[in-house]
N, C-alpha and C. Protein backbone atom coordinates (compact mmCIF):
# COMPACT_ATOMS: atom_id res chain seq x y z
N UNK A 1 0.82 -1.19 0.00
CA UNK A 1 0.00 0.00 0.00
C UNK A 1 0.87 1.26 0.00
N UNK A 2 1.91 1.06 0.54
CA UNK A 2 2.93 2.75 0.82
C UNK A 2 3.36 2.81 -0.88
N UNK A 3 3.67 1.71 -1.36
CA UNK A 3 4.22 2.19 -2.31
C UNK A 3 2.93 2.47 -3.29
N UNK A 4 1.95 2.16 -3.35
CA UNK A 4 0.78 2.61 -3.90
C UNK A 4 0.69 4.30 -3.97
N UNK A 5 0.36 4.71 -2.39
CA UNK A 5 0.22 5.80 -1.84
C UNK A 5 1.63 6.47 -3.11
N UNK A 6 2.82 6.11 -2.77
CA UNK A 6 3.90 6.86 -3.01
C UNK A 6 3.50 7.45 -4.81
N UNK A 7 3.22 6.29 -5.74
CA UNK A 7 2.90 6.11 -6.85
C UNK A 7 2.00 7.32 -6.78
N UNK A 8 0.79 7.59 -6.15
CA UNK A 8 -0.03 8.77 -6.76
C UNK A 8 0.35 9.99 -6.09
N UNK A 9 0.93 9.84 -4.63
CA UNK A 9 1.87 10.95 -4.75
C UNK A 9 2.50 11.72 -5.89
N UNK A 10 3.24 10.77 -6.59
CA UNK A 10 4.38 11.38 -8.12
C UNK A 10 3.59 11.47 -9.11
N UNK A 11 2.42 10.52 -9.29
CA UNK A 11 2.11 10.67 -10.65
C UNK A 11 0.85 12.22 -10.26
N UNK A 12 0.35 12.63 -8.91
CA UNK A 12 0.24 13.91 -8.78
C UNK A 12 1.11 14.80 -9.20
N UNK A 13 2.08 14.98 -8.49
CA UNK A 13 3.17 15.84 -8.82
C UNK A 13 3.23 16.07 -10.12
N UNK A 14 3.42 15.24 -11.23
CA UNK A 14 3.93 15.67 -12.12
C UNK A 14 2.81 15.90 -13.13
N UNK A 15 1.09 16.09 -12.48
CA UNK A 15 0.31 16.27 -13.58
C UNK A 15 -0.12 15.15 -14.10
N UNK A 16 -0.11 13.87 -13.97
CA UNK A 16 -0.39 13.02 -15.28
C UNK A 16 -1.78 12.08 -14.87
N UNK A 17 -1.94 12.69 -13.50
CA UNK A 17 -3.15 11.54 -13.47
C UNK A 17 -4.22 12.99 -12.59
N UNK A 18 -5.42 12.49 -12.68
CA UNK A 18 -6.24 13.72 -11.87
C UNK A 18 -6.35 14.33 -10.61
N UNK A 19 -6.05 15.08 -9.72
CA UNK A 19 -5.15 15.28 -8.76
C UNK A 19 -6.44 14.14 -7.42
N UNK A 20 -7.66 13.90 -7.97
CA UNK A 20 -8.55 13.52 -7.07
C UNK A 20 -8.50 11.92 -7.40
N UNK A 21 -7.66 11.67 -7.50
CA UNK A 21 -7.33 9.81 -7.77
C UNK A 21 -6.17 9.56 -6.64
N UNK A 22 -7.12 9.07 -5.26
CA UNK A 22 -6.54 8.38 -4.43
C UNK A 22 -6.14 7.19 -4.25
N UNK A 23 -5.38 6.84 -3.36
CA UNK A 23 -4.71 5.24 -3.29
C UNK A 23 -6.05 4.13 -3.41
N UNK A 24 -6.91 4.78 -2.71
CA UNK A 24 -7.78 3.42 -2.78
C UNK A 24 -8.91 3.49 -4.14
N UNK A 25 -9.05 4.27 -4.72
CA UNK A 25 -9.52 4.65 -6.27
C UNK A 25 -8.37 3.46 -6.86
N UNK A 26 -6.96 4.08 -7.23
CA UNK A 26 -6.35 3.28 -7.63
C UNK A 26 -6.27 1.91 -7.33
N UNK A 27 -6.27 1.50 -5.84
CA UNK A 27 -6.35 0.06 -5.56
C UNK A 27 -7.58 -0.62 -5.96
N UNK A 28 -8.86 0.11 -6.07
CA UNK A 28 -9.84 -0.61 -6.78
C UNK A 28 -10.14 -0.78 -7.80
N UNK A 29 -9.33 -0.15 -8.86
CA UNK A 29 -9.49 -0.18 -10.15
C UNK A 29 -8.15 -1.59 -10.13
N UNK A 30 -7.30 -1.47 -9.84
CA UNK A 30 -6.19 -2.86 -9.85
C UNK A 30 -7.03 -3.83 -9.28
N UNK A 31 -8.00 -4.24 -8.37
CA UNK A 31 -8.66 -5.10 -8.10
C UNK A 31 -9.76 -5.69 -8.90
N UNK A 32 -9.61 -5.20 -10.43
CA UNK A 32 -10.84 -5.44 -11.44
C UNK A 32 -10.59 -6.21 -11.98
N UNK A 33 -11.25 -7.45 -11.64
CA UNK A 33 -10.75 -8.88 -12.66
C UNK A 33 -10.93 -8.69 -14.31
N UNK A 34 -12.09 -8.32 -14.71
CA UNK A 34 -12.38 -8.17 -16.01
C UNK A 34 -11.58 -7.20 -16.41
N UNK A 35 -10.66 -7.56 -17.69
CA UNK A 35 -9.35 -6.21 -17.98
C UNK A 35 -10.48 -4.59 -18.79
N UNK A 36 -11.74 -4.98 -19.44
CA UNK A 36 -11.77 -3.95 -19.95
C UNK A 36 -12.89 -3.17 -19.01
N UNK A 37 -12.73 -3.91 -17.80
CA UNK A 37 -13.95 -2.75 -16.99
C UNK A 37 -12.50 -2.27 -16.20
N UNK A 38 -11.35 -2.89 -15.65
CA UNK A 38 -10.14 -2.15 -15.17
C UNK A 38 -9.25 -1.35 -16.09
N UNK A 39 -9.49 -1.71 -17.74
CA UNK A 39 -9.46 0.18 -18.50
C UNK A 39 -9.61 1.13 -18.43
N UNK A 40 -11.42 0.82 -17.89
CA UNK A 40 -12.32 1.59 -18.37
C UNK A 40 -11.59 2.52 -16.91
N UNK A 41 -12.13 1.77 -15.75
CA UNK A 41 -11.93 2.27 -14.32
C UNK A 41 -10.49 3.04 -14.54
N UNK A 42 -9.51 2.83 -14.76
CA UNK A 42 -8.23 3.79 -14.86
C UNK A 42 -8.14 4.71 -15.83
N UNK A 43 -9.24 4.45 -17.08
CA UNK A 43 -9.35 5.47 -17.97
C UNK A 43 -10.11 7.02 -17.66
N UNK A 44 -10.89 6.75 -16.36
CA UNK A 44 -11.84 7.48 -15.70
C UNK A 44 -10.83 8.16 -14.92
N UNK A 45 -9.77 7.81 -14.20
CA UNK A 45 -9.10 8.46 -13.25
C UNK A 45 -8.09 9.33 -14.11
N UNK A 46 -7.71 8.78 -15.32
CA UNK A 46 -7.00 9.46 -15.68
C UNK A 46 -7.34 10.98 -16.62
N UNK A 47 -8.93 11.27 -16.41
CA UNK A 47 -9.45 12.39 -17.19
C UNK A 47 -9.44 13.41 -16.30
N UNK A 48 -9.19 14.42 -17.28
CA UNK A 48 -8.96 15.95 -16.60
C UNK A 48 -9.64 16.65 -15.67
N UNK A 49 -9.63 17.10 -15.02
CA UNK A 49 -10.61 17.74 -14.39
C UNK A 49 -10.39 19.51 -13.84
N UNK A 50 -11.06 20.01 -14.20
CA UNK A 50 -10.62 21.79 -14.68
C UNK A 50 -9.86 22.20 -13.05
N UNK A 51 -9.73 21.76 -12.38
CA UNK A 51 -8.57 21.89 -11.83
C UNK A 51 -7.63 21.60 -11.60
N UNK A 52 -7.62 20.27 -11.93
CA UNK A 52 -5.94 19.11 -12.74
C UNK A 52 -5.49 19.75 -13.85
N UNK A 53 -5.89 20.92 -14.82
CA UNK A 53 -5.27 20.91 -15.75
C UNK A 53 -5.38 19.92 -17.01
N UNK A 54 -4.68 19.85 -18.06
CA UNK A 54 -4.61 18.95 -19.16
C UNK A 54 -3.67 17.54 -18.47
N UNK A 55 -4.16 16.44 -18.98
CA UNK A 55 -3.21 14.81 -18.44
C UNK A 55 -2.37 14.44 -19.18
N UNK A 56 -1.31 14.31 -18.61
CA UNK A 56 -0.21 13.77 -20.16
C UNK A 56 -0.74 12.64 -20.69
N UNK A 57 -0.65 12.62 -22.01
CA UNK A 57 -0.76 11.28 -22.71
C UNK A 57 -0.36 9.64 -22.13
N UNK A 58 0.56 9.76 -20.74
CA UNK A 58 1.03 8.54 -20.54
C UNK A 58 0.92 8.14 -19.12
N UNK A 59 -0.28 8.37 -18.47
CA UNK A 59 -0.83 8.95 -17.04
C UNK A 59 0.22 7.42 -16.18
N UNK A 60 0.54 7.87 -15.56
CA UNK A 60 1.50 6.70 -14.92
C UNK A 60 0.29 5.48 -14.37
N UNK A 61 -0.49 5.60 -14.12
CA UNK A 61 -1.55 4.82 -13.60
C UNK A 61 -1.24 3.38 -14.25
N UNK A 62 -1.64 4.24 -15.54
CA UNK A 62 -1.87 2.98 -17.08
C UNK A 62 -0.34 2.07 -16.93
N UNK A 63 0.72 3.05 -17.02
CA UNK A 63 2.02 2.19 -17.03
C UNK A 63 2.07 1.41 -16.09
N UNK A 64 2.01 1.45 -14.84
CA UNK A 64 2.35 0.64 -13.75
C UNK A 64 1.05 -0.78 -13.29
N UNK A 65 0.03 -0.50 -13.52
CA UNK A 65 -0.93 -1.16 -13.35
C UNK A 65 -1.38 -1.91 -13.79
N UNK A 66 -1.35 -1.52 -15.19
CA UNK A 66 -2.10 -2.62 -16.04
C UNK A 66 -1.70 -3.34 -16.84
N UNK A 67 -1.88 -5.20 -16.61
CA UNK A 67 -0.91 -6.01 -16.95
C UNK A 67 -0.63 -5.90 -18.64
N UNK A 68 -1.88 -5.37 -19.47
CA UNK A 68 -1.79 -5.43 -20.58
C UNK A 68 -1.02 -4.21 -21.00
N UNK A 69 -0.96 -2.74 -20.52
CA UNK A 69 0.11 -2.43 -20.86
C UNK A 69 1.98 -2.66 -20.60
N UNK A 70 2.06 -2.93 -19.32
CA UNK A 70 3.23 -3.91 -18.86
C UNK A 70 3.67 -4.99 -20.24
N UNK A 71 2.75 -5.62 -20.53
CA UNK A 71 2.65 -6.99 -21.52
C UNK A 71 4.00 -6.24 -22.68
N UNK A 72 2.97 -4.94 -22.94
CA UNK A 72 3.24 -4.42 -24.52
C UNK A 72 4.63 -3.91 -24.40
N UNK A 73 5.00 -3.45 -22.86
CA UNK A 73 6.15 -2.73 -22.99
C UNK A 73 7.31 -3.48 -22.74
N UNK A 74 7.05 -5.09 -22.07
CA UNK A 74 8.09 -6.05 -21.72
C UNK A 74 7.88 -6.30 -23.66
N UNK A 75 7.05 -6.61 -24.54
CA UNK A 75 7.32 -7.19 -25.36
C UNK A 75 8.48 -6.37 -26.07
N UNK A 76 8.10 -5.08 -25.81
CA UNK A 76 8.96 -3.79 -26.76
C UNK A 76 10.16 -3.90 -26.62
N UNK A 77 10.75 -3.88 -25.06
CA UNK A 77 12.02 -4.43 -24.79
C UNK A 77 12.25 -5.55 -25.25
N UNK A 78 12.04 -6.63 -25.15
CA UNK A 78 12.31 -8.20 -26.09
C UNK A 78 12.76 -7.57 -27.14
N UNK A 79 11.83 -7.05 -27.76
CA UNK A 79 11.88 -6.86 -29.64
C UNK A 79 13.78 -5.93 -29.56
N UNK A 80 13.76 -4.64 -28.56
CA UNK A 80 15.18 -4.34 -28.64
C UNK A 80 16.31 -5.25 -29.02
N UNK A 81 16.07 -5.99 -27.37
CA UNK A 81 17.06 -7.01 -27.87
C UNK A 81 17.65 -7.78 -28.66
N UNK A 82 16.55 -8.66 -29.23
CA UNK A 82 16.61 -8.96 -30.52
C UNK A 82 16.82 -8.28 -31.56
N UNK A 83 16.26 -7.08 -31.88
CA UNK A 83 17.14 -6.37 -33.10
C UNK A 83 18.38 -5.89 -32.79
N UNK A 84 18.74 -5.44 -31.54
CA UNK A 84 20.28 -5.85 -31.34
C UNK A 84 21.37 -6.63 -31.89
N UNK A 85 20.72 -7.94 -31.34
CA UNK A 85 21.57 -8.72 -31.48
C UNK A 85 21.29 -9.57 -33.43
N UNK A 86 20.47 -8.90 -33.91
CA UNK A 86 20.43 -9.38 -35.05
C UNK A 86 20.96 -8.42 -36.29
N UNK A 87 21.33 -6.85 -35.08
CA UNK A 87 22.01 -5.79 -36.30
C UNK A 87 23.80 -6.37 -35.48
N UNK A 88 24.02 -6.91 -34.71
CA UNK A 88 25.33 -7.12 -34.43
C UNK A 88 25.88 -8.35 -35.36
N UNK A 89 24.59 -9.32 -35.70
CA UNK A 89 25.25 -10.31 -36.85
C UNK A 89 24.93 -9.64 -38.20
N UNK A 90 24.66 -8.98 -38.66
CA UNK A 90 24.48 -8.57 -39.80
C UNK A 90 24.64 -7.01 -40.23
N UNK A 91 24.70 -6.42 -39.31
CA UNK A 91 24.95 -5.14 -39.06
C UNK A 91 24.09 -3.90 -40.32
N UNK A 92 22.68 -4.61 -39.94
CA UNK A 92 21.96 -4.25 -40.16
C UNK A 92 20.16 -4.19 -39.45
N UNK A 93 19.29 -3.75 -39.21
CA UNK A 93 18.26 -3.66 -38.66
C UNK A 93 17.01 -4.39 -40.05
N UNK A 94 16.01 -5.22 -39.12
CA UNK A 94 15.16 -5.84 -40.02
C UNK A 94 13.78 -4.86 -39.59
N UNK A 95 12.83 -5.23 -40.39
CA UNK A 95 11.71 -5.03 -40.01
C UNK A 95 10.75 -6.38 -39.94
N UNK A 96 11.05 -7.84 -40.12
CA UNK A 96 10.91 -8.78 -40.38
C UNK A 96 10.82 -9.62 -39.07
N UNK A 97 9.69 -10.13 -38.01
CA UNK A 97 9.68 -10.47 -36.87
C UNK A 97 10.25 -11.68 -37.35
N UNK A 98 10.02 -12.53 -37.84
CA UNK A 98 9.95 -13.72 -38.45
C UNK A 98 11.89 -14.28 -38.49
N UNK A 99 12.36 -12.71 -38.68
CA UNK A 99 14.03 -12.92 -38.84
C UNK A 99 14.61 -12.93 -37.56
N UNK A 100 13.52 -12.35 -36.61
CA UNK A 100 14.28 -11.97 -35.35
C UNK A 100 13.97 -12.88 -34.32
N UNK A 101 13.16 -13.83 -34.94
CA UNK A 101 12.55 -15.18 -33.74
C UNK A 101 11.82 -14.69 -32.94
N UNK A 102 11.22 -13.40 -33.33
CA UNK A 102 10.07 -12.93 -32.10
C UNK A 102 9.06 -12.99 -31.96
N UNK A 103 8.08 -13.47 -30.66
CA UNK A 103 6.89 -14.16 -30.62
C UNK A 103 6.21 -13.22 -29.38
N UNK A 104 5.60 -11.98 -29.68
CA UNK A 104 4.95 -11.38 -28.78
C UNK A 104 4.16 -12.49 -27.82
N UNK A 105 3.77 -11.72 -26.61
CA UNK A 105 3.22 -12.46 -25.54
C UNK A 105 1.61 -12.64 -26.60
N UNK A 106 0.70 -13.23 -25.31
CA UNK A 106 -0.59 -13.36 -25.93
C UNK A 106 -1.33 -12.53 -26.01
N UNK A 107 -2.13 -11.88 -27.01
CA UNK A 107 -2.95 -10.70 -26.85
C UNK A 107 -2.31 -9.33 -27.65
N UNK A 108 -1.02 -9.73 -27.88
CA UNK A 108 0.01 -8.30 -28.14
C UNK A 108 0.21 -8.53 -29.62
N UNK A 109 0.16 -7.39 -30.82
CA UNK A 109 0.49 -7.53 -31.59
C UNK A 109 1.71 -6.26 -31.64
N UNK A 110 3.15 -6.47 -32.20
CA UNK A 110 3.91 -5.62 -32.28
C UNK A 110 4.42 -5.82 -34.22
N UNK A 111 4.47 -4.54 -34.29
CA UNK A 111 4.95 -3.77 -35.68
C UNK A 111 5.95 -2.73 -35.59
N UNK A 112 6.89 -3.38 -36.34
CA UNK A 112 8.05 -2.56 -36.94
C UNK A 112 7.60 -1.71 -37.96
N UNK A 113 7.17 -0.27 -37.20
CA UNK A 113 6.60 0.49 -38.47
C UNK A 113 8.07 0.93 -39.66
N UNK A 114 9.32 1.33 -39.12
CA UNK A 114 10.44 2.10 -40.37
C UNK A 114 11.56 0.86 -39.33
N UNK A 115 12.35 0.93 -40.57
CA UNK A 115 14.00 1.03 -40.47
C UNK A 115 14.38 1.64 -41.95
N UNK A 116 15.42 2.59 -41.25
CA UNK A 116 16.56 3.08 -41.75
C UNK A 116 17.44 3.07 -41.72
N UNK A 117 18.81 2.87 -42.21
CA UNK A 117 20.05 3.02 -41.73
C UNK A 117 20.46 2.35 -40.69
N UNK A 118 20.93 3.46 -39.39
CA UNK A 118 20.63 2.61 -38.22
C UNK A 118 19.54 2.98 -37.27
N UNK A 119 18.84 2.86 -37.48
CA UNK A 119 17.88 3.37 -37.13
C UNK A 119 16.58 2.43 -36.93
N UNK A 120 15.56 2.14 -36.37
CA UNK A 120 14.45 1.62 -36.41
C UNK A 120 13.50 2.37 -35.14
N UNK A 121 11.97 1.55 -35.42
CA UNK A 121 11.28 2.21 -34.83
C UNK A 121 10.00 1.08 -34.38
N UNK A 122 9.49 0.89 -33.64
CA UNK A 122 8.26 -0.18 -33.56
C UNK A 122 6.90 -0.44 -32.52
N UNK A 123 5.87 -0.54 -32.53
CA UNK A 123 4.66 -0.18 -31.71
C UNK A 123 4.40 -1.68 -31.30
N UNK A 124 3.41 -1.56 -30.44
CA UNK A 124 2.45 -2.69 -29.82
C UNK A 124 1.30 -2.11 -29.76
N UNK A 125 0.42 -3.15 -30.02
CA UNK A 125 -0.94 -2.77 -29.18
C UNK A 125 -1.25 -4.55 -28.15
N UNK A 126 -2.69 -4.21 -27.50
CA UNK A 126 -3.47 -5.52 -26.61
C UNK A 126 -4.52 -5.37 -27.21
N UNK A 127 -4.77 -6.51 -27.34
CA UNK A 127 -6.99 -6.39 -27.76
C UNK A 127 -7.56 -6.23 -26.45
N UNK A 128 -6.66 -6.46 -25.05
CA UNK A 128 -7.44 -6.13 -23.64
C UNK A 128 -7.18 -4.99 -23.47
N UNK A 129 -6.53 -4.31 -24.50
CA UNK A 129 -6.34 -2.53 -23.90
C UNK A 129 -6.77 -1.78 -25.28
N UNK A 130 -7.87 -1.75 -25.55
CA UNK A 130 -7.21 -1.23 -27.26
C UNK A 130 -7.40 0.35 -27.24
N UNK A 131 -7.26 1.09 -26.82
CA UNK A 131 -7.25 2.48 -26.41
C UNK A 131 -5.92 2.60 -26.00
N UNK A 132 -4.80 2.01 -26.02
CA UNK A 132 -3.58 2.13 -25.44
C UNK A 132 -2.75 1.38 -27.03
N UNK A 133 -1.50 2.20 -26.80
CA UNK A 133 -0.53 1.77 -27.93
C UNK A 133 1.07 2.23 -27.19
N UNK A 134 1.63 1.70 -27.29
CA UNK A 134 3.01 1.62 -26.81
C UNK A 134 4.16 1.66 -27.83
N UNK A 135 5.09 2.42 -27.90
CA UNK A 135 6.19 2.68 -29.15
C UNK A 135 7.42 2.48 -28.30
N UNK A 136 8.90 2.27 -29.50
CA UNK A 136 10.32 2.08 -29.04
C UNK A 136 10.62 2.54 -29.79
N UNK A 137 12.20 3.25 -30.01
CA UNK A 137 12.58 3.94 -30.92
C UNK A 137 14.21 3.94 -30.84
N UNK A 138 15.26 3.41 -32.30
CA UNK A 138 16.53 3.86 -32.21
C UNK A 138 16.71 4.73 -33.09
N UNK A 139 17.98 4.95 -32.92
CA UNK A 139 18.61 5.72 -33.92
C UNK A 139 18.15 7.11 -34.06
N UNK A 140 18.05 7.61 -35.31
CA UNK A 140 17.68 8.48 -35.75
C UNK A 140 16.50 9.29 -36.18
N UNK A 141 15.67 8.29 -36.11
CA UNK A 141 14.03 8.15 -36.52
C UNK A 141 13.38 9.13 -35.43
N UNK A 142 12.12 9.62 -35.39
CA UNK A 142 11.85 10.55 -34.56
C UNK A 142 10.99 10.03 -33.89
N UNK A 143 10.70 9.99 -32.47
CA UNK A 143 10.47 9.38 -31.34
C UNK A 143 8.44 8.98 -31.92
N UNK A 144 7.74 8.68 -30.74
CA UNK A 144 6.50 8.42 -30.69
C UNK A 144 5.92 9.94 -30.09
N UNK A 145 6.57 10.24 -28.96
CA UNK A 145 6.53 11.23 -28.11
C UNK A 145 7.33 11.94 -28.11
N UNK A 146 7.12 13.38 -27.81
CA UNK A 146 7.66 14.45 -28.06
C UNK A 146 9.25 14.65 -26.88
N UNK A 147 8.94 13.87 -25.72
CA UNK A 147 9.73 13.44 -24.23
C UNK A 147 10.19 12.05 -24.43
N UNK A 148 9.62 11.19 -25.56
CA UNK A 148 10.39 9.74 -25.34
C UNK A 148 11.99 9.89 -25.52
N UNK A 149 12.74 8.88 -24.90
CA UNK A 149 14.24 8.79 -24.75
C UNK A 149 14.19 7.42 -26.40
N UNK A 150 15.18 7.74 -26.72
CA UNK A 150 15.68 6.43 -27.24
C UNK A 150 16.20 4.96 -26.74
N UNK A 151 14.94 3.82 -26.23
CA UNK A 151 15.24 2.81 -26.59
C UNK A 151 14.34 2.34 -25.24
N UNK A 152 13.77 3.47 -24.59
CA UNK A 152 12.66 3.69 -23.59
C UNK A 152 11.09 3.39 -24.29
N UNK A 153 10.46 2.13 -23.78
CA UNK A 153 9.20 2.14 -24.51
C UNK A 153 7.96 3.42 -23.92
N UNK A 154 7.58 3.56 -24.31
CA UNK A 154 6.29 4.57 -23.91
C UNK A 154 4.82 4.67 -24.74
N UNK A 155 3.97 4.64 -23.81
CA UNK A 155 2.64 4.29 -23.83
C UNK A 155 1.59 5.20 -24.15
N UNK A 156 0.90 5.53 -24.58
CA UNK A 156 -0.37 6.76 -24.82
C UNK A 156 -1.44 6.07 -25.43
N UNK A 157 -2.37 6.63 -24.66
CA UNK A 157 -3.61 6.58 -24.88
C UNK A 157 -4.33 6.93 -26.51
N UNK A 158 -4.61 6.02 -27.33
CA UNK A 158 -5.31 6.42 -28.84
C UNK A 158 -6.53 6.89 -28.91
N UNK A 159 -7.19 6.40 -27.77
CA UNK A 159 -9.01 7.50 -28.22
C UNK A 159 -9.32 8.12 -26.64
């Protein structure tokens, strides 16, 4: 629970979730067996409210909580790796899952939208989240987000 508490502490602080989403709001929306009524429930906390201001696109709630975004962003990392280690034998980047032996978890579909050079770029989505999309990004290519780091997956909300 402290570290719960701590979690909406920061994700207050920094704006991204509605300043009136308490620990136990949050703990009951994580207690929602059915994944798209525990969407829905964190999709609710994470809307604005004219004294929260505007919500960032990537309300920490969504990242930490919900297994289907977790899913998309462990898969995103996998996919790194693997194109890693498949531009270190060939010293080149694929867009080709099929070359890279990669088998998203269940539920997750991931796409290598570009490679360039050295460079690549690639998304996920969940059919248990489908309002959520998750991106990775090397090289040179220009991020998902305007704040994403290179090689950092990150998550935003599509509708």
């Amino acid at each position: 629970m402290r570290t719960l508490v701590a979690l909406v502490s920061l994700a207050c602080i920094a704006g991204r979730i509605a300043a009136q989403a308490s620990a136990e709001q949050l703990s009951r929306c994580a207690a929602i067996n059915a994944p798209a009524l525990r969407l829905r429930c964190f999709d609710q906390l994470a809307k604005p409210t004219p004294e929260a201001g505007t919500v960032s696109n990537t309300p920490v709630v969504a990242d930490t909580l919900m297994p289907e975004v977790a899913a998309m962003r462990g898969d995103l990392r996998n996919l790194l790796v693997r194109e890693e280690s498949y531009y270190a034998d060939s010293l080149k980047y694929t867009k080709s899952l099929r070359a890279l032996t990669f088998k998203p978890s269940r539920g997750v579909t991931v796409i290598i939208d570009q490679v360039a050079n050295e460079s690549w770029r690639g998304r996920a989505t969940h059919n248990g989240a489908p309002t959520w999309t998750c991106g990775i990004y090397i090289g040179n290519l220009p991020p998902y987000l305007p704040d994403q780091k290179e090689g950092v997956p990150r998550c935003w909300k599509t509708r």
